[in-house]
Protein backbone atom coordinates (compact mmCIF):
# COMPACT_ATOMS: atom_id res chain seq x y z
CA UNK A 1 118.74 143.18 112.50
CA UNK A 2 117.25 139.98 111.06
CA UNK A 3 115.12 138.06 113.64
CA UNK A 4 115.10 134.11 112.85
CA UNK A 5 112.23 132.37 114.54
CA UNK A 6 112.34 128.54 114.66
CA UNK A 7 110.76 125.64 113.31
CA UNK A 8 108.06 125.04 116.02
CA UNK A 9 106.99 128.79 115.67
CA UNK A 10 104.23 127.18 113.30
CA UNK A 11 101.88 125.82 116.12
CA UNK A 12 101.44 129.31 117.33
CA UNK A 13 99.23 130.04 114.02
CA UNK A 14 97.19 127.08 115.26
CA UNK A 15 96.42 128.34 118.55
CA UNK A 16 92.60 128.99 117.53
CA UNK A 17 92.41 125.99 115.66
CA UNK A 18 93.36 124.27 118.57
CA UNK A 19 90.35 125.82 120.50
CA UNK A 20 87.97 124.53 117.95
CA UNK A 21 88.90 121.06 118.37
CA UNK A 22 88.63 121.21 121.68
CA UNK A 23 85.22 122.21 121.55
CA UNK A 24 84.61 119.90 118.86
CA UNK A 25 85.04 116.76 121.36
CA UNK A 26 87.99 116.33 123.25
CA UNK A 27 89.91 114.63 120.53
CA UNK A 28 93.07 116.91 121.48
CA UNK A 29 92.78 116.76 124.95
CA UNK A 30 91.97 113.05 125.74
CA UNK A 31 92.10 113.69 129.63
CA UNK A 32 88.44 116.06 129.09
CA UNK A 33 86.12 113.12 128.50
CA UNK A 34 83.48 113.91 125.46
CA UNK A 35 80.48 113.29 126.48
CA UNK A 36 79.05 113.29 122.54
CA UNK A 37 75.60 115.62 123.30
CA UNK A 38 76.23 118.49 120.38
CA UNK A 39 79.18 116.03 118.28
CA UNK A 40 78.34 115.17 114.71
CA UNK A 41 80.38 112.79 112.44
CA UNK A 42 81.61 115.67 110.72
CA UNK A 43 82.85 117.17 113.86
CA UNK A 44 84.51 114.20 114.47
CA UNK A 45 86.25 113.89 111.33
CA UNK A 46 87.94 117.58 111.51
CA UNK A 47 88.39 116.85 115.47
CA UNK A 48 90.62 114.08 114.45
CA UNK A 49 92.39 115.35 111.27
CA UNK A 50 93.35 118.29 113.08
CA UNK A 51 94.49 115.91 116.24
CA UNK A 52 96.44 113.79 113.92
CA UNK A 53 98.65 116.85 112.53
CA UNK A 54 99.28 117.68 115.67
CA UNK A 55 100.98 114.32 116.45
CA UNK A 56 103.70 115.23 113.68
CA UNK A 57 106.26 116.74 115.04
CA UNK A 58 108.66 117.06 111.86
CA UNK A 59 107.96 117.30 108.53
CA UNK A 60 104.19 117.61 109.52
CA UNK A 61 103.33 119.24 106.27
CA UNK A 62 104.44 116.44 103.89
CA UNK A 63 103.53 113.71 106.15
CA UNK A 64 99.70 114.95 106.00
CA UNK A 65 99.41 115.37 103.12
CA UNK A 66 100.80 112.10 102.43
CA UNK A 67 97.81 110.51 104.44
CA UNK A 68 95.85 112.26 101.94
CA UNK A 69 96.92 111.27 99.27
CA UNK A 70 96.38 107.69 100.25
CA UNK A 71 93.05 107.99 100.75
CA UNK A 72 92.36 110.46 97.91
CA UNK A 73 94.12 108.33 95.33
CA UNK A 74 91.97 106.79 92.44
CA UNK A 75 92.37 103.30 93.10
CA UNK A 76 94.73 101.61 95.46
CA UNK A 77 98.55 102.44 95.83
CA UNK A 78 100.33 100.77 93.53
CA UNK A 79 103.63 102.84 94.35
CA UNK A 80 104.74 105.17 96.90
CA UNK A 81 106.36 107.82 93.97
CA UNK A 82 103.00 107.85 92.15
CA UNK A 83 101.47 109.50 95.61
CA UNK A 84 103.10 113.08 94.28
CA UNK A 85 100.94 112.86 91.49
CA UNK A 86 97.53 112.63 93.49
CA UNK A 87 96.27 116.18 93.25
CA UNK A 88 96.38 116.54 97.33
CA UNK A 89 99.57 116.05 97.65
CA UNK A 90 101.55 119.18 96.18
CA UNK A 91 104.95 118.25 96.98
CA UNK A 92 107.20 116.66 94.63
CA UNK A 93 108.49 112.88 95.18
CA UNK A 94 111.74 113.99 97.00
CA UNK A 95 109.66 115.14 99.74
CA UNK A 96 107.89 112.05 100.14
CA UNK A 97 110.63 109.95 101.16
CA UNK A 98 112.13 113.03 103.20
CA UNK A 99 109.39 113.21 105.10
CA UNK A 100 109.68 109.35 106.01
CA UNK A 101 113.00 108.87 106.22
CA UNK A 102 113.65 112.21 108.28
CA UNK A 103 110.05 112.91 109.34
CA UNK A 104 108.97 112.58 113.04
CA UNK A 105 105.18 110.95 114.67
CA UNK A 106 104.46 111.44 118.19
CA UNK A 107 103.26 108.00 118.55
CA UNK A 108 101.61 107.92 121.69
CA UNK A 109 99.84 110.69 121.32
CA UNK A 110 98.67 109.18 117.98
CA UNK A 111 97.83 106.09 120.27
CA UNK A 112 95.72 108.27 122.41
CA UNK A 113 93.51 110.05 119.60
CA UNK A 114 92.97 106.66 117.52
CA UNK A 115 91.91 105.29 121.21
CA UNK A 116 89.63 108.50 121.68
CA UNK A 117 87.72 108.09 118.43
CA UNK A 118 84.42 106.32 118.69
CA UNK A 119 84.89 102.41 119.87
CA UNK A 120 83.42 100.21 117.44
CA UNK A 121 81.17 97.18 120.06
CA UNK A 122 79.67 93.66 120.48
CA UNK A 123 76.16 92.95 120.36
CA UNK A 124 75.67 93.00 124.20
CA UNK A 125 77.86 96.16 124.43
CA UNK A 126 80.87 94.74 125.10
CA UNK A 127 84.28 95.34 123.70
CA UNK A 128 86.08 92.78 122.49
CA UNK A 129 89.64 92.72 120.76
CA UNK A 130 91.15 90.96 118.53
CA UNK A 131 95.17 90.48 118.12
CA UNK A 132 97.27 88.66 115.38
CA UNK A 133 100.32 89.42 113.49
CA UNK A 134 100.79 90.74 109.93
CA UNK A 135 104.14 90.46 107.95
CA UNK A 136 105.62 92.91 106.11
CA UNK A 137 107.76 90.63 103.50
CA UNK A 138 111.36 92.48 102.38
CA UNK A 139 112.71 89.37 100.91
CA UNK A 140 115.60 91.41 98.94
CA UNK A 141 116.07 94.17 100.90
CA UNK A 142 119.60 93.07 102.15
CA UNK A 143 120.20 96.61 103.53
CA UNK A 144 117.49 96.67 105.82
CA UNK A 145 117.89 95.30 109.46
CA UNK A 146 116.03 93.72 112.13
CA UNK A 147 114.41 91.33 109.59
CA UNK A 148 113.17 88.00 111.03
CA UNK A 149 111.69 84.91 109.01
CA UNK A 150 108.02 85.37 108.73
CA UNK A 151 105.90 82.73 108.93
CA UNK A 152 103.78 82.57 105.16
CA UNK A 153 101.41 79.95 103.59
CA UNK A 154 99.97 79.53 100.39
CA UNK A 155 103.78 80.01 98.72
CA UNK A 156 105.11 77.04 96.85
CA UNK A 157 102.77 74.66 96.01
CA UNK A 158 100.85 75.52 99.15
CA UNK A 159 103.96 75.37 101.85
CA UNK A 160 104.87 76.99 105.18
CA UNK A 161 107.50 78.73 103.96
CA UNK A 162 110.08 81.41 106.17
CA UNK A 163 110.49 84.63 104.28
CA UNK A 164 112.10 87.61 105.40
CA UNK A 165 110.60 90.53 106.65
CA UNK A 166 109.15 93.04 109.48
CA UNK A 167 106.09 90.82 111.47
CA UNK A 168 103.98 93.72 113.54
CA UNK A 169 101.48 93.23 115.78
CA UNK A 170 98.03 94.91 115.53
CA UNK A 171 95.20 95.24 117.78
CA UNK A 172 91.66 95.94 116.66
CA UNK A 173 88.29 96.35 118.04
CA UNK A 174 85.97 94.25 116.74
CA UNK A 175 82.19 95.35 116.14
CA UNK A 176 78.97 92.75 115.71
CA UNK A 177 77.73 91.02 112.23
CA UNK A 178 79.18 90.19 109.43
CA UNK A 179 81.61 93.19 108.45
CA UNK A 180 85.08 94.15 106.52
CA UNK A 181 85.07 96.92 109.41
CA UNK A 182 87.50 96.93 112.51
CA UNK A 183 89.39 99.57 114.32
CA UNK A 184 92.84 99.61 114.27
CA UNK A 185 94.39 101.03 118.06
CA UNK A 186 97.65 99.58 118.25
CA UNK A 187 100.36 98.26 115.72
CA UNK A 188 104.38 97.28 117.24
CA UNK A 189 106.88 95.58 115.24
CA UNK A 190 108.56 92.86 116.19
CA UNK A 191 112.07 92.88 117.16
CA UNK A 192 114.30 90.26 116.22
CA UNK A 193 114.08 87.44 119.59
CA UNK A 194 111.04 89.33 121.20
CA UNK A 195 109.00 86.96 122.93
CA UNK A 196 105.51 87.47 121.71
CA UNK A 197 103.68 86.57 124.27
CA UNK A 198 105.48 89.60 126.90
CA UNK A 199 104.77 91.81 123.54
CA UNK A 200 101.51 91.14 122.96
CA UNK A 201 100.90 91.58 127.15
CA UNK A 202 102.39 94.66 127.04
CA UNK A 203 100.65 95.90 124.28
CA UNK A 204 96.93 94.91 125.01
CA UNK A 205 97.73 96.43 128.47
CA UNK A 206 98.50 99.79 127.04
CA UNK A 207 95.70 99.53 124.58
CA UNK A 208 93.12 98.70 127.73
CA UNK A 209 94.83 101.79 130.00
CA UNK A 210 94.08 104.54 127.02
CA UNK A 211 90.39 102.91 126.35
CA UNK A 212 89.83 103.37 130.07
CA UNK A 213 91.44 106.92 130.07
CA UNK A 214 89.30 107.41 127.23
CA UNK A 215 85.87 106.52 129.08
CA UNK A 216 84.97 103.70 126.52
CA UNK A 217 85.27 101.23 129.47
CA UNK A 218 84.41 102.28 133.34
CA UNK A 219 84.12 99.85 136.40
CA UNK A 220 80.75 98.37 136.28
CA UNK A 221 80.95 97.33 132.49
CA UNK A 222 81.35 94.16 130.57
CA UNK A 223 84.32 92.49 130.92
CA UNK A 224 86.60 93.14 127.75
CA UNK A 225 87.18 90.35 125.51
CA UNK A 226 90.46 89.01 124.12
CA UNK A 227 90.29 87.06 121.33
CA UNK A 228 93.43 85.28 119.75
CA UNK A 229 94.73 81.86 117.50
CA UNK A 230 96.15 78.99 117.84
CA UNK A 231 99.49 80.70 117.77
CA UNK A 232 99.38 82.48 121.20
CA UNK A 233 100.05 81.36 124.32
CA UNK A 234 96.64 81.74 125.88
CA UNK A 235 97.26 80.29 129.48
CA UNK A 236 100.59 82.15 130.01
CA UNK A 237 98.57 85.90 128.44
CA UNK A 238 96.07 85.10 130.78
CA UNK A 239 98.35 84.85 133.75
CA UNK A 240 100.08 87.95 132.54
CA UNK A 241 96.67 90.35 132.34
CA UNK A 242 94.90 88.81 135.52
CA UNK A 243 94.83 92.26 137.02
CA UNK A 244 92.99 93.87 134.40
CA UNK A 245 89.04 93.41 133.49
CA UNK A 246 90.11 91.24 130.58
CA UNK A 247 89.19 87.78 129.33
CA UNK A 248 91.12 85.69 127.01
CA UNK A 249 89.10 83.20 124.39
CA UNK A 250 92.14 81.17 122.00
CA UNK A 251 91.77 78.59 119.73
CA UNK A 252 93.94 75.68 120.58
CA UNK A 253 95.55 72.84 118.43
CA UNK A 254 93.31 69.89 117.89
CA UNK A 255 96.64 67.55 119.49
CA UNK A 256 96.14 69.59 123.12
CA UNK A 257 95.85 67.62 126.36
CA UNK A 258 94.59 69.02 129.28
CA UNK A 259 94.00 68.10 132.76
CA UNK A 260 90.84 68.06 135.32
CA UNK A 261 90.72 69.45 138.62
CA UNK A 262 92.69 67.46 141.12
CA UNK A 263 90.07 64.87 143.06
CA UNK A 264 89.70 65.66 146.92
CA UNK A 265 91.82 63.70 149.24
CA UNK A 266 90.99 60.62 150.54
CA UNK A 267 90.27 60.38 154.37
CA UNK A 268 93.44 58.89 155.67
CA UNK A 269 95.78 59.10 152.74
CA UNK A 270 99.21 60.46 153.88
CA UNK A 271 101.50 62.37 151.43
CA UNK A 272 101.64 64.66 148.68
CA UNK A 273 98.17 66.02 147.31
CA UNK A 274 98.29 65.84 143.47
CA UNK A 275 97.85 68.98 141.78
CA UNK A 276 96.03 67.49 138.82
CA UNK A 277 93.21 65.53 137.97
CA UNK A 278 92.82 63.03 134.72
CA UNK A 279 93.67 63.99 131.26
CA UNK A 280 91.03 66.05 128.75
CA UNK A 281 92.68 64.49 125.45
CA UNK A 282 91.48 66.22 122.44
CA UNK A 283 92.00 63.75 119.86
CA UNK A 284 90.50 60.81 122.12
CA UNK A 285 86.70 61.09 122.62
CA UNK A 286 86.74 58.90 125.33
CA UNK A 287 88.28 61.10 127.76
CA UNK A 288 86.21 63.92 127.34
CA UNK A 289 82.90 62.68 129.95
CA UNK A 290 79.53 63.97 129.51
CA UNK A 291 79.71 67.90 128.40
CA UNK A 292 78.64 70.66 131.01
CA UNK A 293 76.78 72.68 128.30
CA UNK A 294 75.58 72.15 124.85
CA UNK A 295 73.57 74.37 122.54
CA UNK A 296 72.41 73.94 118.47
CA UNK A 297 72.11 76.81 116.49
CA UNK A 298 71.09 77.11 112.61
CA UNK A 299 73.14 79.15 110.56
CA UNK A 300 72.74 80.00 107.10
CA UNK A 301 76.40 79.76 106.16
CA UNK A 302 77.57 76.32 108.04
CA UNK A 303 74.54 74.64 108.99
CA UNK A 304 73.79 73.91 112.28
CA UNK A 305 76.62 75.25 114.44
CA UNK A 306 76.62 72.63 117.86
CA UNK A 307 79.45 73.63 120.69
CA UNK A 308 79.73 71.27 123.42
CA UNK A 309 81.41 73.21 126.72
CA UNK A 310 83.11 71.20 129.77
CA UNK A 311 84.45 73.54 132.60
CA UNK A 312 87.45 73.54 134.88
CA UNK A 313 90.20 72.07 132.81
CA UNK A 314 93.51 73.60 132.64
CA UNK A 315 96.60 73.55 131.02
CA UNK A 316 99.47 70.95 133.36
CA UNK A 317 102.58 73.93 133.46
CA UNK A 318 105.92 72.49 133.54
CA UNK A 319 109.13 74.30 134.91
CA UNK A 320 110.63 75.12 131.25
CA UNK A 321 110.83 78.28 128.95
CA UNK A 322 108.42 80.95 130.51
CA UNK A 323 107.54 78.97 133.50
CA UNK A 324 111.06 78.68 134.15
CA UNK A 325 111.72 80.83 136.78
CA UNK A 326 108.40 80.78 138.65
CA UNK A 327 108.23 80.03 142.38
CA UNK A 328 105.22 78.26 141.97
CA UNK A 329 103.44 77.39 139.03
CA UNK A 330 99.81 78.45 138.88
CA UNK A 331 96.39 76.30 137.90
CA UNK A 332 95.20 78.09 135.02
CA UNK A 333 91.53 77.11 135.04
CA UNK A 334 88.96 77.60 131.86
CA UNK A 335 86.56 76.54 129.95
CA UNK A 336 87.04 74.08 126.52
CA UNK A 337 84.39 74.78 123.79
CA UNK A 338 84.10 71.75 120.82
CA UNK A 339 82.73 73.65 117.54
CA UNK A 340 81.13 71.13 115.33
CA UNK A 341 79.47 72.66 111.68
CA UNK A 342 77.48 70.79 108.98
CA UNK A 343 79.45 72.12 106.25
CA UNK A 344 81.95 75.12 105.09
CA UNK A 345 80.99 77.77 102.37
CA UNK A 346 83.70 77.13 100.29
CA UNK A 347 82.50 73.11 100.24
CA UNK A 348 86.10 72.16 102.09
CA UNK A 349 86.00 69.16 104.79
CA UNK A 350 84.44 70.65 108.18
CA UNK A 351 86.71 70.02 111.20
CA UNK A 352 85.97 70.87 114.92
CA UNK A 353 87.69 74.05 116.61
CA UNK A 354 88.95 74.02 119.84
CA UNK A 355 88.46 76.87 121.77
CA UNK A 356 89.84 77.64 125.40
CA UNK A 357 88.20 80.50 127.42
CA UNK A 358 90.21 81.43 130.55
CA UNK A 359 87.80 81.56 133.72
CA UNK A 360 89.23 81.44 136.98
CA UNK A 361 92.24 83.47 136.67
CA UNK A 362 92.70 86.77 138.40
CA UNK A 363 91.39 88.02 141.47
CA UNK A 364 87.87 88.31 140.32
CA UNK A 365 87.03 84.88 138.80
CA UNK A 366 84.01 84.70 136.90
CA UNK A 367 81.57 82.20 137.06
CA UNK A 368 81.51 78.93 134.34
CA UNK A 369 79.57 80.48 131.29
CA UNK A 370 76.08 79.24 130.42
CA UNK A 371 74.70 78.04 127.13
CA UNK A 372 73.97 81.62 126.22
CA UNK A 373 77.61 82.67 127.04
CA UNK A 374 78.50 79.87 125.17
CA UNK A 375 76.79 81.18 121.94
CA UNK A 376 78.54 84.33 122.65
CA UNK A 377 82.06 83.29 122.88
CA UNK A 378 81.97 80.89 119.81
CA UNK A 379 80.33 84.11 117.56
CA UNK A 380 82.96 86.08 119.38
CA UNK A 381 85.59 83.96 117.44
CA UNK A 382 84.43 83.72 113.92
CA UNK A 383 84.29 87.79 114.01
CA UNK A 384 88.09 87.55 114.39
CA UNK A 385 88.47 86.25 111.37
CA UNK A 386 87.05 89.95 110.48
CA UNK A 387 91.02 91.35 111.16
CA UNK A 388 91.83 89.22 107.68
CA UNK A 389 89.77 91.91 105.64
CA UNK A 390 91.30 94.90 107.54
CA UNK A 391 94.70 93.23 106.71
CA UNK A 392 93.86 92.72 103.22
CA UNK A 393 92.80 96.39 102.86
CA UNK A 394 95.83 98.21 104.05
CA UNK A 395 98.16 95.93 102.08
CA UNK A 396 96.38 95.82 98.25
CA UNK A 397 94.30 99.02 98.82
CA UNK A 398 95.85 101.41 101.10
CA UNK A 399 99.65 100.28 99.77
CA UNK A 400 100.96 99.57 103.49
CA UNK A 401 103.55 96.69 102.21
CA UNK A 402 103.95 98.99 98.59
CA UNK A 403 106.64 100.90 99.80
CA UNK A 404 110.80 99.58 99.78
CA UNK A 405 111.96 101.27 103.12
CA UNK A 406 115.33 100.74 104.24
CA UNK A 407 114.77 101.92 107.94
CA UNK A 408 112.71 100.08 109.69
CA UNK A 409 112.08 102.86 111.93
CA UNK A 410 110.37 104.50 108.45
CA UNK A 411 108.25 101.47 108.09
CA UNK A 412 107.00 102.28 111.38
CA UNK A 413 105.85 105.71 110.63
CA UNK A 414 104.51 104.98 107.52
CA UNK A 415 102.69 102.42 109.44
CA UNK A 416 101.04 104.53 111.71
CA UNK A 417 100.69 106.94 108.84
CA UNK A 418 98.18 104.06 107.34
CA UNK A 419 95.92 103.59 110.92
CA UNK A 420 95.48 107.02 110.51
CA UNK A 421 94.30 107.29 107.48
CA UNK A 422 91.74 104.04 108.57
CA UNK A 423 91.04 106.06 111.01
CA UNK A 424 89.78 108.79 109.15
CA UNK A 425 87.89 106.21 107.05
CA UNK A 426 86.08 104.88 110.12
CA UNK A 427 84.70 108.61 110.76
CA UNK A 428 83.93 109.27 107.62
CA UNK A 429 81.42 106.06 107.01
CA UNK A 430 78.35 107.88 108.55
CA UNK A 431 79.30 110.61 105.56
CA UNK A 432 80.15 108.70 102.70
CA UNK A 433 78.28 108.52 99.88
CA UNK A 434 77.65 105.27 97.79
CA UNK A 435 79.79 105.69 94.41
CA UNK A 436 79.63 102.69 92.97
CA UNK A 437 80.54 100.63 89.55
CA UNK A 438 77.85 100.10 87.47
CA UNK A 439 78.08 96.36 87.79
CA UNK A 440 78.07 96.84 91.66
CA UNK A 441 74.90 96.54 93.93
CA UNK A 442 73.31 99.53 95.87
CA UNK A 443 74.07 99.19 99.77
CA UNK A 444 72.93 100.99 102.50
CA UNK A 445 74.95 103.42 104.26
CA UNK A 446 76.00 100.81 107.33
CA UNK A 447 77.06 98.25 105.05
CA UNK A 448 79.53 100.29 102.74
CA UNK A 449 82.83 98.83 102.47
CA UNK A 450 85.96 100.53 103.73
CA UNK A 451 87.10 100.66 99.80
CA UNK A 452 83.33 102.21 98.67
CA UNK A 453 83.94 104.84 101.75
CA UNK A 454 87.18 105.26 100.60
CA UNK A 455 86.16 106.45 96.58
CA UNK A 456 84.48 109.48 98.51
CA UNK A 457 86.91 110.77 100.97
CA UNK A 458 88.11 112.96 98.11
CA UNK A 459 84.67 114.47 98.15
CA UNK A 460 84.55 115.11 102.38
CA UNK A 461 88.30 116.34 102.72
CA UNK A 462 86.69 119.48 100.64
CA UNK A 463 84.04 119.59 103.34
CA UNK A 464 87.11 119.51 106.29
CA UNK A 465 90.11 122.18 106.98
CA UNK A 466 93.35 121.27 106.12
CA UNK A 467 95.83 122.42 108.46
CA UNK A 468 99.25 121.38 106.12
CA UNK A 469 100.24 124.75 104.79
CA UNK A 470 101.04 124.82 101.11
CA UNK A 471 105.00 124.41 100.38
CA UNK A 472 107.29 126.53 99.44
CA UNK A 473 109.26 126.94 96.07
CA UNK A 474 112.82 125.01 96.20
CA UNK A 475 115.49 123.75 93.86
CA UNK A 476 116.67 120.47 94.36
CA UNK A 477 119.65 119.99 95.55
CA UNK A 478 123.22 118.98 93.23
CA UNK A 479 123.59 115.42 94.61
CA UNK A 480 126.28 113.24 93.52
CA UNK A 481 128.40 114.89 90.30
CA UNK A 482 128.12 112.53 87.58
CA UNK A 483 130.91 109.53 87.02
CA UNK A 484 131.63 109.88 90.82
CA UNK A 485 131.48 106.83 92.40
CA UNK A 486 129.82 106.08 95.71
CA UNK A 487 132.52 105.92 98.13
CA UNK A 488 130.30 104.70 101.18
CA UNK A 489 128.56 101.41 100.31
CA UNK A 490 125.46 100.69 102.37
CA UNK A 491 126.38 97.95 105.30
CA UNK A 492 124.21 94.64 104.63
CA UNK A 493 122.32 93.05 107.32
CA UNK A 494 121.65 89.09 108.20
CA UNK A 495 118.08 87.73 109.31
CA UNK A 496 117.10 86.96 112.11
CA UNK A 497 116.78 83.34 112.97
CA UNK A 498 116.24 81.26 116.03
CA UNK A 499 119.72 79.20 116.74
CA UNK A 500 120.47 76.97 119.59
CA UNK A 501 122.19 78.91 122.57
CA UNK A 502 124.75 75.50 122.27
CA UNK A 503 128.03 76.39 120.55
CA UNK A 504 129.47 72.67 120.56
CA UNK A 505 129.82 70.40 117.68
CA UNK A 506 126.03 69.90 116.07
CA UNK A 507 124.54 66.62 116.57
CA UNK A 508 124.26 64.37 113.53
CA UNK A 509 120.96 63.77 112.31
CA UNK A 510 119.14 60.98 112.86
CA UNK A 511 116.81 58.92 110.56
CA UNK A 512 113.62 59.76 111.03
CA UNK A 513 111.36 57.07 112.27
CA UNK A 514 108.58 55.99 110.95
CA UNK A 515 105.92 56.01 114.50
CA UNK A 516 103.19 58.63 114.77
CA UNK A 517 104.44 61.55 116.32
CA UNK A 518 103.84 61.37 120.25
CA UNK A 519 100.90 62.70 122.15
CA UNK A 520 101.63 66.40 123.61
CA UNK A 521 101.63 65.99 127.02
CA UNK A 522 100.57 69.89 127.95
């Protein structure tokens, strides 16, 4: 008699090495809080490594050492064949794109390990996030669906142009100074018509539950900061996570009105109490009164950095798109920051920022910031602009965008495959030693870049267990017999694109006039 065991019979040989990474910090079991007394980095490193294989639930050989590859390759990923021939990966090509197009990631318990790993912070302790949306352009991949017109710039004689592709949403955890380093804890792709901000709500909610199940945030702490562009809607995100101890700072659009608090009623006067006060026009200096706070600060890069605050103004809500179906529209109260800098490193034109810091929403309103806030709030901004680098990286170094997938439910574990493999770069910076280019400069430990930590890793995996077993012998298979034909042609898919919900005749198009385009109004 011939006894067959199954698949999954594999986790049973990794019963004890389960054991040692509980003991190592709670990186497998993210309800045991670690309370990091006896945990080094190298712990940490294997704790996660061996959480991470755990998350795979098929094809969990190949798709580890696929990670491995990536960050063991010498120099970045030019193509997702070429990953075979990187000396940690010892499977051939054909089980590289088995094991993403028929591979399987436990994603939220990948979510909970990246969330468990050690929380990069601000300079007052604080976390603070930072969210924005990276495309992944598929511009002839007519067999792939769910692709939507992504919004590009710098293409065409420097145009907004709409190309085709898979926009996902990250959120990272931003750490003080001037860095290339962020932390990766959540990445969701867009669908086509997904309304970004109920998306970008729902995500930054999860990502705040598992940071709080976690025990990087407990009731007491700093509030945690939100940070954003001007593409979000800041007033309606704010409304959406008033129940949780967040805060949302945006940058706004330099054409924004807003509107005072309404005046108090006049003894005597009958009727209807207005709900707003006068208007906060950006672009007319002569509605904007005497600032609440101002501060001057000298920076080396721009100058002297002044930010003028004035409290209490809010957006005016009107009864259309999101607000549509509200009983009663809310007064979204915040705080407008003016950022005003001598001059730009790269010697462009200086213009203000606008920034919008929501205040009063929620049932635990805080107070109007202070100068010092102030300070805090504007250098809480410019270290978004840190999420640029971490983009840059996984596209030209880590080959995230390198790979032509067809599913887009492959692009998504080969996604998560990459924040992973960050991941493992973030733990492994305390370890990492400097292997530079002779024409390169010697830096310290703390300031190595992601790449420099990167031309190591090679060097610490030897130091770590691998828990991918090494494969078996196989033949490939037959395939198609020569001078066959395919017989099942792929099915081609349309972009997405926003359309009218009207089906009538269109309207014809009118000359366009020649007057300034009107004043926003909200």
């Amino acid at each position: 008699m011939i006894l067959r065991f199954p698949a999954r019979t594999r986790r049973i040989r990794t019963v004890a090495v389960a054991t040692i990474v509980d003991y190592v910090g709670g990186l497998l079991l993210p309800d045991t809080p670690s309370t990091g007394a006896a945990t080094t980095p190298t712990m940490l490193l294997e704790g996660f490594r061996h959480d991470f294989y755990q998350c795979l639930d098929r094809r969990a050989d190949a798709l580890f050492e696929l990670a491995d590859a990536v960050l063991c390759a010498d120099g970045p990923v030019r193509s997702l064949p070429g990953l075979s021939l990187v000396a940690e990966h010892r499977r051939g090509h054909g089980a590289l794109y088995d094991a993403l197009a028929a591979g399987r990631v436990d994603v939220e318990r990948l979510r909970t390990a990246v969330a468990s790993a050690p929380l990069p912070r601000a300079a007052d302790g604080r976390i603070v996030l930072a969210v924005d949306v990276t495309c992944w352009l598929r511009p002839e991949a007519h067999t792939s669906p769910q692709r939507i017109m992504c919004h590009t710039y710098g293409r065409g004689k420097d145009q907004h142009i709409g190309i085709p592709g898979w926009p996902y949403s990250f959120v990272v955890a931003l750490e003080t100074g001037r860095s290339s380093w962020t932390a990766p804890l959540d990445a969701v792709r867009l669908a086509p018509g997904a309304d970004l901000a109920v998306v970008t709500a729902r995500q930054v909610r999860a990502v705040v539950s598992r940071l709080v199940a976690a025990g990087h945030w407990q009731p007491g702490d700093r509030m945690i900061w939100v940070v954003m562009d001007a593409g979000y809607d800041a007033a309606r995100l704010a409304w959406l996570l008033r129940d949780l101890p967040v805060r949302i700072l945006a940058r706004m659009r330099s054409d924004r009105v807003l509107r005072r608090p309404a005046p108090p009623p006049l003894p005597g006067r009958r009727g209807r109490l207005p709900r707003h006060g006068g208007e906060f026009i950006f672009g007319d200096p002569n509605s904007w009164g005497t600032p609440d706070a101002t501060t001057h600060t000298d920076t080396r890069l721009y100058g002297t950095v002044t930010a003028r605050a004035w409290h209490r103004l809010h957006p005016r809500l009107t009864r259309r798109a999101a607000w549509a179906d509200c009983p009663e529209l809310p007064i979204l109260e915040g705080t407008v920051i003016r950022l005003d800098v001598a001059r730009l490193p790269s010697g462009a034109t200086a213009k203000p920022v606008w920034l919008w810091w929501a205040t009063g929403i929620g049932p635990n309103p805080e107070p109007d910031p202070d100068p010092a806030t102030v300070d805090l709030l504007w250098q809480a901004f410019l270290r978004r602009f840190d999420i640029e680098h971490t983009f840059r990286l996984l596209k030209q170094t880590l080959g995230w965008t390198v790979p032509k997938l067809r599913d887009p439910h492959a692009a998504d574990r080969w996604t998560w495959l990459i924040i992973a493999a960050h991941t493992q770069l973030r733990l492994a910076r305390p370890l990492a030693q400097d292997l530079r280019h002779p024409w390169e400069k010697p830096a310290p430990p703390e300031r190595l870049t992601p790449a420099r930590v990167r031309r190591g890793f090679r060097h610490l995996r030897q130091t770590t267990s691998c828990p991918a077993q090494a494969p078996k012998p196989s033949r490939p298979g037959p395939g198609r017999p020569p001078g066959r034909p395919n017989r099942q042609p792929t099915r081609r898919y349309d972009v997405h694109t926003v359309t009218s919900s009207n089906t009538g005749t269109p309207k014809p198009r009118t000359k366009k006039s020649t007057n300034p385009r009107p004043r926003r109004t909200g």
